[in-house]
N, C-alpha and C. Protein backbone atom coordinates (compact mmCIF):
# COMPACT_ATOMS: atom_id res chain seq x y z
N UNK A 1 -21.25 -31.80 50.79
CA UNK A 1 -19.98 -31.52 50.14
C UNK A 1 -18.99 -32.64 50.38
N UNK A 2 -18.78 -32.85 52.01
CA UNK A 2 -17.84 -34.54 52.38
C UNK A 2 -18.35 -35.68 51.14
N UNK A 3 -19.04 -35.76 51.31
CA UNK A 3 -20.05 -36.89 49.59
C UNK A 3 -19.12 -36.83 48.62
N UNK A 4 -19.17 -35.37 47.94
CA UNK A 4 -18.56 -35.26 46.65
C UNK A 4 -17.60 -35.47 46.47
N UNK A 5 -16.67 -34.69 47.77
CA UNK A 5 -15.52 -35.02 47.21
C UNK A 5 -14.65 -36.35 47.83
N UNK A 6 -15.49 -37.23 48.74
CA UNK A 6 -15.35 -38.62 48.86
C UNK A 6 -15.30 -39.38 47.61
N UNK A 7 -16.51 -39.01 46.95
CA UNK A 7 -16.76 -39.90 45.61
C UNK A 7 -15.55 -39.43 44.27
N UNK A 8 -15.36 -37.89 43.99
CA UNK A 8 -14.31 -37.80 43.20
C UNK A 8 -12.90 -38.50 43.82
N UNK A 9 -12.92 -38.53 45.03
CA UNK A 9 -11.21 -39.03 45.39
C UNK A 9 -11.67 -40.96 45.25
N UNK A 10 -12.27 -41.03 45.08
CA UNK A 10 -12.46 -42.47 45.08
C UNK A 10 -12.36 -42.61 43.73
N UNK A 11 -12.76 -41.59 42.58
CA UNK A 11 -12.57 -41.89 41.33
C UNK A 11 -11.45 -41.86 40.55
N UNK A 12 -10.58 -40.78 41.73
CA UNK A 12 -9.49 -40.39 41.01
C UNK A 12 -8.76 -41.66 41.33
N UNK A 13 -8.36 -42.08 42.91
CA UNK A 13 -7.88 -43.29 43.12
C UNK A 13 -7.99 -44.20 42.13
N UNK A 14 -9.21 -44.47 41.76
CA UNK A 14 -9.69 -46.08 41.15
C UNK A 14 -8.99 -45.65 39.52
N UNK A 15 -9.41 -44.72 39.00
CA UNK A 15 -8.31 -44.48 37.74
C UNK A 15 -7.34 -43.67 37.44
N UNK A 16 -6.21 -43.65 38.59
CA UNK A 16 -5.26 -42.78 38.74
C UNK A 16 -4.15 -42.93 37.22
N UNK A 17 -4.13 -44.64 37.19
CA UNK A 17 -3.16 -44.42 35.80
C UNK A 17 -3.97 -44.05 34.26
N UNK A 18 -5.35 -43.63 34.55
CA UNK A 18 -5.84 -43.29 32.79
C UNK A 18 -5.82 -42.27 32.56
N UNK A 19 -6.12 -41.61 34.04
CA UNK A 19 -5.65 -40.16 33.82
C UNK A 19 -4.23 -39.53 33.90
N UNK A 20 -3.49 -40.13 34.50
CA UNK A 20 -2.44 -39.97 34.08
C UNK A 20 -2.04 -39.49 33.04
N UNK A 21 -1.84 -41.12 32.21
CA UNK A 21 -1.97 -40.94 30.88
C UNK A 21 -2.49 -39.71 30.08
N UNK A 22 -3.62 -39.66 29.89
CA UNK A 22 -4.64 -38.33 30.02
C UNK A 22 -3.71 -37.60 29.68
N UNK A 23 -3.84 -37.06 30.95
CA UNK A 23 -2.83 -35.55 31.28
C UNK A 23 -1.24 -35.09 30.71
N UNK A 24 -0.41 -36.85 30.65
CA UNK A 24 0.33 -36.84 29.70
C UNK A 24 0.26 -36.61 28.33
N UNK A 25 -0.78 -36.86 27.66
CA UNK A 25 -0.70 -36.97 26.01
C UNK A 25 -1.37 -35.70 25.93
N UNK A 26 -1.92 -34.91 26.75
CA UNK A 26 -2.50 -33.67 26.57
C UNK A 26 -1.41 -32.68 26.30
N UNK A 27 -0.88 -32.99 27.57
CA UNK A 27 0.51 -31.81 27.36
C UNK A 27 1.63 -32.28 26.67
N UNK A 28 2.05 -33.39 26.46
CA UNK A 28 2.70 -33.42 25.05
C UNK A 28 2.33 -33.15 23.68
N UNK A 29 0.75 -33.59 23.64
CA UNK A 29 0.52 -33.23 22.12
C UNK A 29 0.33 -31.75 21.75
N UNK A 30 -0.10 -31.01 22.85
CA UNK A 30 -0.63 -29.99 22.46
C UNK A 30 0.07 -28.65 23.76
N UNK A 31 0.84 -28.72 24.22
CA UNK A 31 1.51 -27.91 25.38
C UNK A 31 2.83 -27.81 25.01
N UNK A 32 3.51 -29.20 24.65
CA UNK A 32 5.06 -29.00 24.71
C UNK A 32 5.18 -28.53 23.76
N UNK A 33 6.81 -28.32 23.55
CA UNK A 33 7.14 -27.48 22.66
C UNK A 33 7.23 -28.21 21.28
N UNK A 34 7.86 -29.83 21.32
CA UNK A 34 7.45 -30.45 20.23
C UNK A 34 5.84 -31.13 19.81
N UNK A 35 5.15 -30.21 19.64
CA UNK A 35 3.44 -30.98 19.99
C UNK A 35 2.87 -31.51 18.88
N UNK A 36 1.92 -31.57 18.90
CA UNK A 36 1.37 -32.24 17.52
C UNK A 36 0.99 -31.03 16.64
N UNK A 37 0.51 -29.84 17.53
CA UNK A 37 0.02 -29.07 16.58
C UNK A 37 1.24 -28.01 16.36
N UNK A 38 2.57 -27.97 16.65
CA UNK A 38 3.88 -27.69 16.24
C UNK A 38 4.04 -28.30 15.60
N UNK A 39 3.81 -29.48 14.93
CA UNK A 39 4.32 -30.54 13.86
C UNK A 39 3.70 -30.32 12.36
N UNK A 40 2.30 -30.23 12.88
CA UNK A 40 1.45 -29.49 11.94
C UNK A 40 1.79 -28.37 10.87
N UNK A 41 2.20 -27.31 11.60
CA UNK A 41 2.57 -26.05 11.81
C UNK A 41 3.62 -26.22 10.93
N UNK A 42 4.83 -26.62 10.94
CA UNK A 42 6.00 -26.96 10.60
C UNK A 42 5.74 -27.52 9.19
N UNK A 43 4.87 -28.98 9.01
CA UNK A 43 4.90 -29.26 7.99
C UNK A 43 4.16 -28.19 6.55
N UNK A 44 3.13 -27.22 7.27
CA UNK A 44 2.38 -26.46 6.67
C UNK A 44 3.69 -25.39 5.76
N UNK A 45 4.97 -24.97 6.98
CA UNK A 45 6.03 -24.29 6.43
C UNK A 45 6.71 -24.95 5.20
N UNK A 46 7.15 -25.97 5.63
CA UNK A 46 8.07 -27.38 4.71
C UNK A 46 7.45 -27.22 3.12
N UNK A 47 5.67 -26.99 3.07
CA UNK A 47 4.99 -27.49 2.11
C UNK A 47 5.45 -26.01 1.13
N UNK A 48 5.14 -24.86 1.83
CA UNK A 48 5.40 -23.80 1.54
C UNK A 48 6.85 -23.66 0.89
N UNK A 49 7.91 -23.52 1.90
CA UNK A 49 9.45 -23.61 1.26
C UNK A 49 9.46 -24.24 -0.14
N UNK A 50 8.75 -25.37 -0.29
CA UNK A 50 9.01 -26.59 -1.46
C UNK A 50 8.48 -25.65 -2.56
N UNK A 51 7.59 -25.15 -2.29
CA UNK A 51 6.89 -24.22 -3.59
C UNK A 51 7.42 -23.18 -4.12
N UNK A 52 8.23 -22.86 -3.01
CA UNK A 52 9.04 -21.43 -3.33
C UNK A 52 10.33 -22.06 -3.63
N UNK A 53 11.16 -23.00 -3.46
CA UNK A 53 12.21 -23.38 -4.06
C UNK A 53 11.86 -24.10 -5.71
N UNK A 54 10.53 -24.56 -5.85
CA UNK A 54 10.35 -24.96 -7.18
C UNK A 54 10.12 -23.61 -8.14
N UNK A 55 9.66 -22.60 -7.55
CA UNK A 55 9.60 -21.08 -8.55
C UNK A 55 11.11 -20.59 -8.83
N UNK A 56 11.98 -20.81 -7.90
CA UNK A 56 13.30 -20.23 -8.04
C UNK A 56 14.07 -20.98 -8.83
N UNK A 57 13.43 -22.68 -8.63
CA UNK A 57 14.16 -23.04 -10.12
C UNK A 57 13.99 -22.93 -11.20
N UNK A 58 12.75 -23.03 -11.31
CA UNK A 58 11.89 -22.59 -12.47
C UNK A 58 12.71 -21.24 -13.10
N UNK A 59 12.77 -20.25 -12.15
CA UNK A 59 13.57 -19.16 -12.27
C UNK A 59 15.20 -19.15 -13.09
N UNK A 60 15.41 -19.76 -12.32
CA UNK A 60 17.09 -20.57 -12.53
C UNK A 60 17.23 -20.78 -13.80
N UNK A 61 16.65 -21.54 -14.16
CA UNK A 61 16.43 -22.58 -15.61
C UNK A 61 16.25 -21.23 -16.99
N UNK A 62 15.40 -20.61 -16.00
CA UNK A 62 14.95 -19.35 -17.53
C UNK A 62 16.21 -18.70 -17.56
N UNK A 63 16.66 -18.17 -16.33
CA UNK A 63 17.85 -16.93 -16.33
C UNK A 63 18.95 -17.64 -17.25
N UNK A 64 19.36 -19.28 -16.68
CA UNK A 64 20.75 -19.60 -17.35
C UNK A 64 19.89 -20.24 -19.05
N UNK A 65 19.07 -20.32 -19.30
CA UNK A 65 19.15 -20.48 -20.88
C UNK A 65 19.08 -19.38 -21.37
N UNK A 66 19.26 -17.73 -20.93
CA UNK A 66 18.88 -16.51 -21.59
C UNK A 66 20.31 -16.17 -21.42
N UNK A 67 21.39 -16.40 -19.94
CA UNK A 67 22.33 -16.25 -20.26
C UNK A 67 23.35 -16.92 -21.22
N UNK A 68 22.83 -18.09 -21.47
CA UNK A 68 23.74 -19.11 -22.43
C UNK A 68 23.10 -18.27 -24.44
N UNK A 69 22.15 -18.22 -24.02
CA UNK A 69 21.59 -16.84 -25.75
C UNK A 69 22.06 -15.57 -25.67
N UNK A 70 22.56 -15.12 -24.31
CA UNK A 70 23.59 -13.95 -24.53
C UNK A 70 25.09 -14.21 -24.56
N UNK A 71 25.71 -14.90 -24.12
CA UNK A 71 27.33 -15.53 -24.64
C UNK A 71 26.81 -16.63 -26.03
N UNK A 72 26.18 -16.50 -26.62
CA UNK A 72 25.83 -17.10 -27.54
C UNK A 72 26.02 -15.90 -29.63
N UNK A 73 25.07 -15.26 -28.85
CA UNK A 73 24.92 -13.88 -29.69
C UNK A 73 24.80 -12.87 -28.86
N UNK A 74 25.40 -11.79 -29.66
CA UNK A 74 25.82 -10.68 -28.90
C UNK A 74 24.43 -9.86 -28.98
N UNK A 75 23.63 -10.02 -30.24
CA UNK A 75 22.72 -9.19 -30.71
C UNK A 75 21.60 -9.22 -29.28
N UNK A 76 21.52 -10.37 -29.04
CA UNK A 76 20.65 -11.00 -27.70
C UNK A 76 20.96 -10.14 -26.42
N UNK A 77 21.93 -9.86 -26.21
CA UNK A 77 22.54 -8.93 -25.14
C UNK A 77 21.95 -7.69 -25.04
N UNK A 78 22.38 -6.64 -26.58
CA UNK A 78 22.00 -5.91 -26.81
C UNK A 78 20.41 -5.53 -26.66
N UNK A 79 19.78 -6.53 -26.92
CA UNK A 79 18.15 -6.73 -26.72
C UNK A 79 18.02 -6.62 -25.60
N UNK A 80 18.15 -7.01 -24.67
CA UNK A 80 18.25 -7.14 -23.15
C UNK A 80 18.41 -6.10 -22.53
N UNK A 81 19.43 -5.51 -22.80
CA UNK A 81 20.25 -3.89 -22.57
C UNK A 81 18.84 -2.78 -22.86
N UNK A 82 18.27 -2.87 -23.82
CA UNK A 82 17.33 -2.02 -24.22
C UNK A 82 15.94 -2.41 -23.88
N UNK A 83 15.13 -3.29 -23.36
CA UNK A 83 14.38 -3.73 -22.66
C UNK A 83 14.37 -3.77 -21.14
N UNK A 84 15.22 -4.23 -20.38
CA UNK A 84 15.28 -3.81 -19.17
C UNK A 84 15.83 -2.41 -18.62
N UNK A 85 16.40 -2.37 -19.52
CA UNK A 85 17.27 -0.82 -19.09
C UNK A 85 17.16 0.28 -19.95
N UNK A 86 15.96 0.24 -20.53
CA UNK A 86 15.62 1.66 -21.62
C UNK A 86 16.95 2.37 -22.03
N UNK A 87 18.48 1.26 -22.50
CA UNK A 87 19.38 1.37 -23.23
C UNK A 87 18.78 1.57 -24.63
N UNK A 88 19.64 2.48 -25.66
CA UNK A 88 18.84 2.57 -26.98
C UNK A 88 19.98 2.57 -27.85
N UNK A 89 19.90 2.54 -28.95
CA UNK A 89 20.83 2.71 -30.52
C UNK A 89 20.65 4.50 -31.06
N UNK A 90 21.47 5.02 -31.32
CA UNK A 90 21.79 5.99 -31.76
C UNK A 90 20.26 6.59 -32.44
N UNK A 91 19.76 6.04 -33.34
CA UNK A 91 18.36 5.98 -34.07
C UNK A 91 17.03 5.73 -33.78
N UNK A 92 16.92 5.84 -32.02
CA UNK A 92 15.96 5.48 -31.62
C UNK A 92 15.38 6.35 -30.74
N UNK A 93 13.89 6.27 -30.12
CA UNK A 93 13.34 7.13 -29.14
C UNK A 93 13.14 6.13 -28.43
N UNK A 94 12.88 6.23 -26.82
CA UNK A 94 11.68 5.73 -26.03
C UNK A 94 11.41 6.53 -25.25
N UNK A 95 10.06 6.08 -25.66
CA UNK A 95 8.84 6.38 -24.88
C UNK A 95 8.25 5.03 -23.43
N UNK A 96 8.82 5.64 -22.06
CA UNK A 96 8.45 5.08 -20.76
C UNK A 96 6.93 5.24 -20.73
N UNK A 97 6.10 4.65 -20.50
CA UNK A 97 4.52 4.69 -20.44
C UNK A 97 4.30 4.51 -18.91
N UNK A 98 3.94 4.90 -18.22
CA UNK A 98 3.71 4.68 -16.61
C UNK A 98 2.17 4.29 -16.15
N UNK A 99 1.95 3.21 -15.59
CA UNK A 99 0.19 3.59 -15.16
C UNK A 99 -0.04 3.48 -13.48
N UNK A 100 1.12 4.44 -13.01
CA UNK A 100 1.51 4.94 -11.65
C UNK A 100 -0.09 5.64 -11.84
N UNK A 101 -0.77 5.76 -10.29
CA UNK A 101 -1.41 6.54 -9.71
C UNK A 101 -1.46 7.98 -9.70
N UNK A 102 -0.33 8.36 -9.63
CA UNK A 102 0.50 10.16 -8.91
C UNK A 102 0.57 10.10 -10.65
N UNK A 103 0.92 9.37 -11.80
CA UNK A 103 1.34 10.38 -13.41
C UNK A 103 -0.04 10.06 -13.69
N UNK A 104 -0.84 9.90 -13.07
CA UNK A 104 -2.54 9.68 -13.69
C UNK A 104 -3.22 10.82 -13.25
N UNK A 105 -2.83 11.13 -12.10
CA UNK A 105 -3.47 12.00 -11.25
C UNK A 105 -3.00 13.62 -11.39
N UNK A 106 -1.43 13.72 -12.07
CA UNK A 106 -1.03 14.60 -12.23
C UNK A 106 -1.26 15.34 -13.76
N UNK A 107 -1.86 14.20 -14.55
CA UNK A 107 -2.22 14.06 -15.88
C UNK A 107 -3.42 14.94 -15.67
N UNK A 108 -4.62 14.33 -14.66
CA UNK A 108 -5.62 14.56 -14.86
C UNK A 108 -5.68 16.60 -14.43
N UNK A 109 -4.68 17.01 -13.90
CA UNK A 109 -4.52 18.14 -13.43
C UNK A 109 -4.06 19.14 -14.25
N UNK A 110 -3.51 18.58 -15.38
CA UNK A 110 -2.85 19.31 -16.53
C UNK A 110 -4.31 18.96 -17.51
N UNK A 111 -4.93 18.41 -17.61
CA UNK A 111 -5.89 18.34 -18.22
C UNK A 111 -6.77 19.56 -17.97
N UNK A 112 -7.07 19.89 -16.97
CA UNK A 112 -7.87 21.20 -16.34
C UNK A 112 -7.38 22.92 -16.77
N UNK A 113 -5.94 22.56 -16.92
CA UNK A 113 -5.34 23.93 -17.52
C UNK A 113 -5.25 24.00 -19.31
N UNK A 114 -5.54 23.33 -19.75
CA UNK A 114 -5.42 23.06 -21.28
C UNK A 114 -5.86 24.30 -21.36
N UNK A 115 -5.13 25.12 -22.41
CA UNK A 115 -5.85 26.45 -23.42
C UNK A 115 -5.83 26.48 -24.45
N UNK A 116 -6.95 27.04 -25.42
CA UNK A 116 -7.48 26.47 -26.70
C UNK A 116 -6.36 27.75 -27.28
């Protein structure tokens, strides 16, 4: 056992500054808090954000040319009103169509009581 660890302390001695080193770039790259694979990490977010700020403009762009066709014509408004908001004209029906789970399921239950 005196052998071994004669010969490791003789190794450590003889390359005390590579390991050093070593042990430094270990725990900076990959221990500290700014590491390499925190950097990684980060840029993986950055790439993400960028994609989601290019949909919201994308977004942007549609909303303000639909608002500039509703202060434009009024009729356009009105369209809008009755499409998103099952708003209607005096002369009209709607019909909401649902393909919810629970009005499928509750469908299929009224189906069972039908009488001829």
């Amino acid at each position: 056992m005196g052998k071994i660890a004669s010969n490791i302390w003789h190794l450590i001695k003889r390359f005390k500054y590579q390991i050093t080193i070593i042990i430094g770039v270990l725990l900076v790259g990959f221990l500290d808090e700014d590491s390499i694979m925190k950097y990684i990490e980060l840029e993986y977010q950055i790439s993400d954000l960028k994609t989601e700020i290019a949909k919201y403009e994308g977004q942007y762009q549609k909303d303000s040319e639909e608002l500039k066709r509703m202060q434009r014509d009024p009729k356009e408004m009105a369209r809008i009103a009755r499409e998103r908001y099952f708003m209607k004209k005096d002369n009209e029906d709607i019909f909401v169509l649902s393909t919810d789970e629970k009005a499928s399921d509750t469908d299929n239950n009224n189906d069972d009581e039908t009488t001829e």
